[in-house]
C-alpha atoms as a PDB file:
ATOM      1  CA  UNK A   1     -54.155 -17.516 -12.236  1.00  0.00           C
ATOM      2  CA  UNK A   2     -51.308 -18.955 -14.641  1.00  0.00           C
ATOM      3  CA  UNK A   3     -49.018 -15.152 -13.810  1.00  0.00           C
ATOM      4  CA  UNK A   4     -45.734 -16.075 -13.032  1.00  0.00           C
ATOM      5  CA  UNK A   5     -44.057 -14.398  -9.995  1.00  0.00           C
ATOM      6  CA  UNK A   6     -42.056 -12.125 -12.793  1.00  0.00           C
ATOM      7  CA  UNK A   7     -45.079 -10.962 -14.488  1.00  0.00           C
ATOM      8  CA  UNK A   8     -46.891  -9.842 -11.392  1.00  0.00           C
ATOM      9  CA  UNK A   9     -43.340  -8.337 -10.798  1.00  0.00           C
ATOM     10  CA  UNK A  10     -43.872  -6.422 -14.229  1.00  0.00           C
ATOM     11  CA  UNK A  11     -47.710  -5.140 -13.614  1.00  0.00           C
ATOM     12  CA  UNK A  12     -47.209  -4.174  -9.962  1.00  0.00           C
ATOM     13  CA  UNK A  13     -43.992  -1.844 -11.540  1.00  0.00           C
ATOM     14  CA  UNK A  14     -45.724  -0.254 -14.694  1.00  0.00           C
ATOM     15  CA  UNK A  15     -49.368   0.297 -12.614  1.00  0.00           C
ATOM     16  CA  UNK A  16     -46.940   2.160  -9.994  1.00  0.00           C
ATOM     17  CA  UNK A  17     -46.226   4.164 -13.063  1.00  0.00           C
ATOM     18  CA  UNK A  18     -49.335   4.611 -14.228  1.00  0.00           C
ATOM     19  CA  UNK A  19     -50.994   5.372 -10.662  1.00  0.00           C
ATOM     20  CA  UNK A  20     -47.925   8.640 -10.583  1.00  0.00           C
ATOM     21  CA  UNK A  21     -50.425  10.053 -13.168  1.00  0.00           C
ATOM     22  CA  UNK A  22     -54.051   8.377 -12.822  1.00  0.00           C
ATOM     23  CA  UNK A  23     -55.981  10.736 -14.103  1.00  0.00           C
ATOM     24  CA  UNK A  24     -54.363  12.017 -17.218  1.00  0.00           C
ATOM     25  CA  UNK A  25     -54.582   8.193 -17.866  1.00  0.00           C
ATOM     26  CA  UNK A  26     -58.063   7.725 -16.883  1.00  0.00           C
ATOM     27  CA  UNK A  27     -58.998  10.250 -19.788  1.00  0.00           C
ATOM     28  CA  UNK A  28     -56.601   8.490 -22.306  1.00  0.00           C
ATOM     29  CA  UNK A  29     -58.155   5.044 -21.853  1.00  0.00           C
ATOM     30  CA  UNK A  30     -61.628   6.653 -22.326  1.00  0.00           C
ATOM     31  CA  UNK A  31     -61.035   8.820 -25.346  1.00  0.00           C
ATOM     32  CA  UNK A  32     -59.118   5.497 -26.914  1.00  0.00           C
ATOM     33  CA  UNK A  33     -62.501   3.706 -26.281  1.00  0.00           C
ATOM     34  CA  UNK A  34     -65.068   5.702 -27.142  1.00  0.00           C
ATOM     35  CA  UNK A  35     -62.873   6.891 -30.484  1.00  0.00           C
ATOM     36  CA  UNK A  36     -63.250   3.077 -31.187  1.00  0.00           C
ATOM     37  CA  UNK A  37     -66.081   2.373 -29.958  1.00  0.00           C
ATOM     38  CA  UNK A  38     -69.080   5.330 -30.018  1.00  0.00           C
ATOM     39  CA  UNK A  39     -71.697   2.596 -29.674  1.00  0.00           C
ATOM     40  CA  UNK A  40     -70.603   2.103 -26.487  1.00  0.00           C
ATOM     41  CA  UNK A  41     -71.572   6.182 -25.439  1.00  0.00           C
ATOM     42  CA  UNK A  42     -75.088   5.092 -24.881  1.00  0.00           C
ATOM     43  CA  UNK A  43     -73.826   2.934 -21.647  1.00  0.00           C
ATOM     44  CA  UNK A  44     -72.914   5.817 -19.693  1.00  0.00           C
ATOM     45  CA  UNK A  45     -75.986   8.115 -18.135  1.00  0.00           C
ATOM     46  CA  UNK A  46     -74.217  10.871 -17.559  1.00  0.00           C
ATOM     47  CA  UNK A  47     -73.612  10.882 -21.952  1.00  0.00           C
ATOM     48  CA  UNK A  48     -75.098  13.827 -23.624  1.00  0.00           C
ATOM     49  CA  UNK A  49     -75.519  13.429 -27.547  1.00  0.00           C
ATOM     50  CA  UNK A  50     -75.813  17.539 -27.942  1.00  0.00           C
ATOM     51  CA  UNK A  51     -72.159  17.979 -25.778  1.00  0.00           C
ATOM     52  CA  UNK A  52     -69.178  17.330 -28.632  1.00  0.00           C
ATOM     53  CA  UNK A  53     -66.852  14.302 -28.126  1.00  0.00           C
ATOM     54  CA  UNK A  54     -63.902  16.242 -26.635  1.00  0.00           C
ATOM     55  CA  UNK A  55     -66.137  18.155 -23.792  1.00  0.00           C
ATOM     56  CA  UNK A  56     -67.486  15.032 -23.027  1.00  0.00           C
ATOM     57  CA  UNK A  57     -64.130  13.095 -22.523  1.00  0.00           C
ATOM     58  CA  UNK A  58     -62.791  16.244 -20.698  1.00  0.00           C
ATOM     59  CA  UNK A  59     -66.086  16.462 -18.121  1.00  0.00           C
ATOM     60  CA  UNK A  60     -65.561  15.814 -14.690  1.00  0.00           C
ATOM     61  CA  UNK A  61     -68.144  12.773 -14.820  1.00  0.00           C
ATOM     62  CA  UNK A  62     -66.036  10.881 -17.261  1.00  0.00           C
ATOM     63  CA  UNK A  63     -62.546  11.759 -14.919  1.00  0.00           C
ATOM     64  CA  UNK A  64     -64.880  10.419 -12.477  1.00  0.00           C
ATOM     65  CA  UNK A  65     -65.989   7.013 -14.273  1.00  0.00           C
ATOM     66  CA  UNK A  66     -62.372   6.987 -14.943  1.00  0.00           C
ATOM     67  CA  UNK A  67     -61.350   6.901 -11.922  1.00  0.00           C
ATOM     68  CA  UNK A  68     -63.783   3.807 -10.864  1.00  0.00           C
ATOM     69  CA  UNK A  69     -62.298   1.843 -13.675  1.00  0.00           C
ATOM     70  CA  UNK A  70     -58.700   2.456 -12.708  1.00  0.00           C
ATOM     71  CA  UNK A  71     -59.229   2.173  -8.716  1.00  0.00           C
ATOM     72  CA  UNK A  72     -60.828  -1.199  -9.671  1.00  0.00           C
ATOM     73  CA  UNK A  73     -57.542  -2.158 -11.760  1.00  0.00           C
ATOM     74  CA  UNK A  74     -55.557  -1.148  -9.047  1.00  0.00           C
ATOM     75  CA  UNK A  75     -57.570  -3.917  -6.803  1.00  0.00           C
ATOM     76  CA  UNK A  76     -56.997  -6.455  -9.619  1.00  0.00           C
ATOM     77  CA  UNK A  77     -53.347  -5.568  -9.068  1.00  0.00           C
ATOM     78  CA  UNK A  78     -53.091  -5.105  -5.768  1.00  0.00           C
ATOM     79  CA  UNK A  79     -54.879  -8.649  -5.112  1.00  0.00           C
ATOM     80  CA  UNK A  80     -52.582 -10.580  -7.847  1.00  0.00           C
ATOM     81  CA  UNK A  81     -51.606 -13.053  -5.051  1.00  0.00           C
ATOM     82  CA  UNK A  82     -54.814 -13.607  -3.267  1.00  0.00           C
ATOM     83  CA  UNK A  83     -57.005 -15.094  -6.091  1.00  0.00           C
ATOM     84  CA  UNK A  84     -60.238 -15.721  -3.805  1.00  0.00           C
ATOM     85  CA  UNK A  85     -59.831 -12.265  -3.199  1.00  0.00           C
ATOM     86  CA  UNK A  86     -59.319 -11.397  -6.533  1.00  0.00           C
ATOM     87  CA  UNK A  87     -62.045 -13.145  -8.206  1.00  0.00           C
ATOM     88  CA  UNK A  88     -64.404 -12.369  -5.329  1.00  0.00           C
ATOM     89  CA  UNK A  89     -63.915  -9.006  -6.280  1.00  0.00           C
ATOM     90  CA  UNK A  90     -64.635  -9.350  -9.686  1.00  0.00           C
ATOM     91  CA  UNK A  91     -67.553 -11.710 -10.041  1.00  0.00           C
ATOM     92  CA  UNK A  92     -68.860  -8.803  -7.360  1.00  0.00           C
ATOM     93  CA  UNK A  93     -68.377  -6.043  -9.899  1.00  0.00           C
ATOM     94  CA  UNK A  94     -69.363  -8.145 -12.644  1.00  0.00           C
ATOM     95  CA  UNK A  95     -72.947  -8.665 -11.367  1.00  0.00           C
ATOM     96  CA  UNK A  96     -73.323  -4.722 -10.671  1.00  0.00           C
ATOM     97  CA  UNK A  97     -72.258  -4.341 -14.190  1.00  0.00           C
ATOM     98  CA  UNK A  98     -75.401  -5.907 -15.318  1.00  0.00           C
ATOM     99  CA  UNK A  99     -77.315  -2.524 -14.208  1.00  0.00           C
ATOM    100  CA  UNK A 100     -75.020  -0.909 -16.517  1.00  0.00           C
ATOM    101  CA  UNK A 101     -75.997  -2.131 -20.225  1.00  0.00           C
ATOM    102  CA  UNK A 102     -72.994  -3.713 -20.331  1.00  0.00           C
ATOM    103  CA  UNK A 103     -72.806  -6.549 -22.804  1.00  0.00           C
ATOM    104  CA  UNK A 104     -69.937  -9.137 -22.507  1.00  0.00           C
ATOM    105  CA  UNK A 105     -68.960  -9.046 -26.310  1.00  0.00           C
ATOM    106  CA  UNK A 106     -67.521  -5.142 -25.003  1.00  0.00           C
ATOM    107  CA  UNK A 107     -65.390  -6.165 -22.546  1.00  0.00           C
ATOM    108  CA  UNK A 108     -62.397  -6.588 -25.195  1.00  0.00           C
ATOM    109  CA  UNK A 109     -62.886  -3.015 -26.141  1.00  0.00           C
ATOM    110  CA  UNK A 110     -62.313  -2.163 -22.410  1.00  0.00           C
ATOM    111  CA  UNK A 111     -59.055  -4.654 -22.707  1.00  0.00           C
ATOM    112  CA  UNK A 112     -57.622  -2.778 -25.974  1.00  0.00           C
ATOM    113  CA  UNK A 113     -58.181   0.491 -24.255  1.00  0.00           C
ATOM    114  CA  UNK A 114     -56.136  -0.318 -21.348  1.00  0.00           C
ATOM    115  CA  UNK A 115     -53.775  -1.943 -23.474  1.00  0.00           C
ATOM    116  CA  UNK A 116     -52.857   1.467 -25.310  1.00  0.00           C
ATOM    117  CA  UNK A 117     -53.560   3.360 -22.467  1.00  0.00           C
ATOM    118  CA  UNK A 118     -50.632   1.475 -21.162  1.00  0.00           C
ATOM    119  CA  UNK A 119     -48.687   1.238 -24.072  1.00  0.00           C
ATOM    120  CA  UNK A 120     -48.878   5.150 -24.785  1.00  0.00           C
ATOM    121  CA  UNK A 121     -48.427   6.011 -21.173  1.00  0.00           C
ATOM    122  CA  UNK A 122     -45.362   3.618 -20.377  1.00  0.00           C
ATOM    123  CA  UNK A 123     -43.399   4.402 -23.875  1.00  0.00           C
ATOM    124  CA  UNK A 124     -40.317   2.426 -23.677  1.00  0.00           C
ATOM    125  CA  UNK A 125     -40.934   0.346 -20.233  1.00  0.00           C
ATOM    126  CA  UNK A 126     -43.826  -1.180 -22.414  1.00  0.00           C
ATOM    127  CA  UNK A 127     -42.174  -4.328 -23.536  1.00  0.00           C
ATOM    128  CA  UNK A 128     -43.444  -7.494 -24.789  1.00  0.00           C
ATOM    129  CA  UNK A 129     -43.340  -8.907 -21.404  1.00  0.00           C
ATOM    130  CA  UNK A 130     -45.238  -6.638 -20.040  1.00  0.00           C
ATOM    131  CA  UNK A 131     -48.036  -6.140 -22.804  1.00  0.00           C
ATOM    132  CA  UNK A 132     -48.044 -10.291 -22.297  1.00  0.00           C
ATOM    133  CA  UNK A 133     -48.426 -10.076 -18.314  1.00  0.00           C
ATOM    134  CA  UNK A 134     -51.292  -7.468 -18.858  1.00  0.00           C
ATOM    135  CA  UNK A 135     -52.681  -8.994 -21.342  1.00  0.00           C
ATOM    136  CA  UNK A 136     -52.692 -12.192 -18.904  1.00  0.00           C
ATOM    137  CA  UNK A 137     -54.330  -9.791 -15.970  1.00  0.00           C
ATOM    138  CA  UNK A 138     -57.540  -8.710 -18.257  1.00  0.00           C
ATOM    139  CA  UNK A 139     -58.170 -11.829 -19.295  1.00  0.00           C
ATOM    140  CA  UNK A 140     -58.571 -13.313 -15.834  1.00  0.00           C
ATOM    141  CA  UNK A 141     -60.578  -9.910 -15.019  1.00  0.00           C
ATOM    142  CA  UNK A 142     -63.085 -10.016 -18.294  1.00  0.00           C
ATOM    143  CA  UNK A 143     -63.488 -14.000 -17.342  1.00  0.00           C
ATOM    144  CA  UNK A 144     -64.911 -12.991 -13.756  1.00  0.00           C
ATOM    145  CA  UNK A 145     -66.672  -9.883 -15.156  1.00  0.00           C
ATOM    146  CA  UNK A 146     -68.226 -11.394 -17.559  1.00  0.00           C
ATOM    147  CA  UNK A 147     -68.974 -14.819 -15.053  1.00  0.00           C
ATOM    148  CA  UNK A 148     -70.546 -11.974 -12.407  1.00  0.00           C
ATOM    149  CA  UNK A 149     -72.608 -10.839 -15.155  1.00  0.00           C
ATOM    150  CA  UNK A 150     -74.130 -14.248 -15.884  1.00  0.00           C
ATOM    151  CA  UNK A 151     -74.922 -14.967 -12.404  1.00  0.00           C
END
């Protein structure tokens, strides 16, 4: 992983932030998706075509799937210095993904959701640097998703 010791300095601090108010963000970064993204409803069983959009981001299975997605950035983070770990981790969750019609071509989508999510939720302590480290992170974690999902 090419992070320097500053920029794991930077996404340890803002996911502290984030993690103060995890679900409130969990919903964010889901709405932001599925606002640009609808195709990607169909992925998630729990969907339900005749519920409207803002019921279904409010329902307690989303906040749910939410907060799968952000525990499992919080192990990205929390493992920044133990790359075997790390990637172990990831190639892991990767291959369950392919149960989950998950395509690799989505995984941006997933990265430009947390990347707002982030953005919106950190306001001004969402510098360059930090939308660079981040950036950094989800590439290394769409890499090993998306190598998991092609094992």
């Amino acid at each position: 992983m090419s992070l320097t010791p500053e920029q794991k300095k930077l996404v340890r601090d803002t996911w502290a932030l984030v993690a103060q108010n995890i679900d409130h963000h969990c919903v964010v970064y889901y709405k932001k998706l599925f606002e640009d993204h609808r195709e990607l409803l169909d992925n998630f069983s729990f969907y339900d075509a005749n519920v409207s959009f803002e019921k279904f981001v409010a329902s307690p299975e989303l906040l749910n799937q939410g907060r799968k997605t952000f525990r499992a950035v919080g192990t990205a983070v929390n493992n920044l210095d133990d790359v075997d770990k790390l990637v172990s981790f990831l190639l892991k969750l990767g291959e369950r993904h392919k149960n989950y019609k998950v395509e690799s071509t989505q995984y941006p989508f997933a990265g430009e959701a947390l990347i707002y999510t982030l953005e919106t939720g950190l306001g001004s302590e969402f510098t360059p640097e930090v939308k660079k480290a981040w950036t950094l992170v989800f590439s290394v974690v769409q890499d090993n998703l998306i190598k998991g999902m092609e094992s």
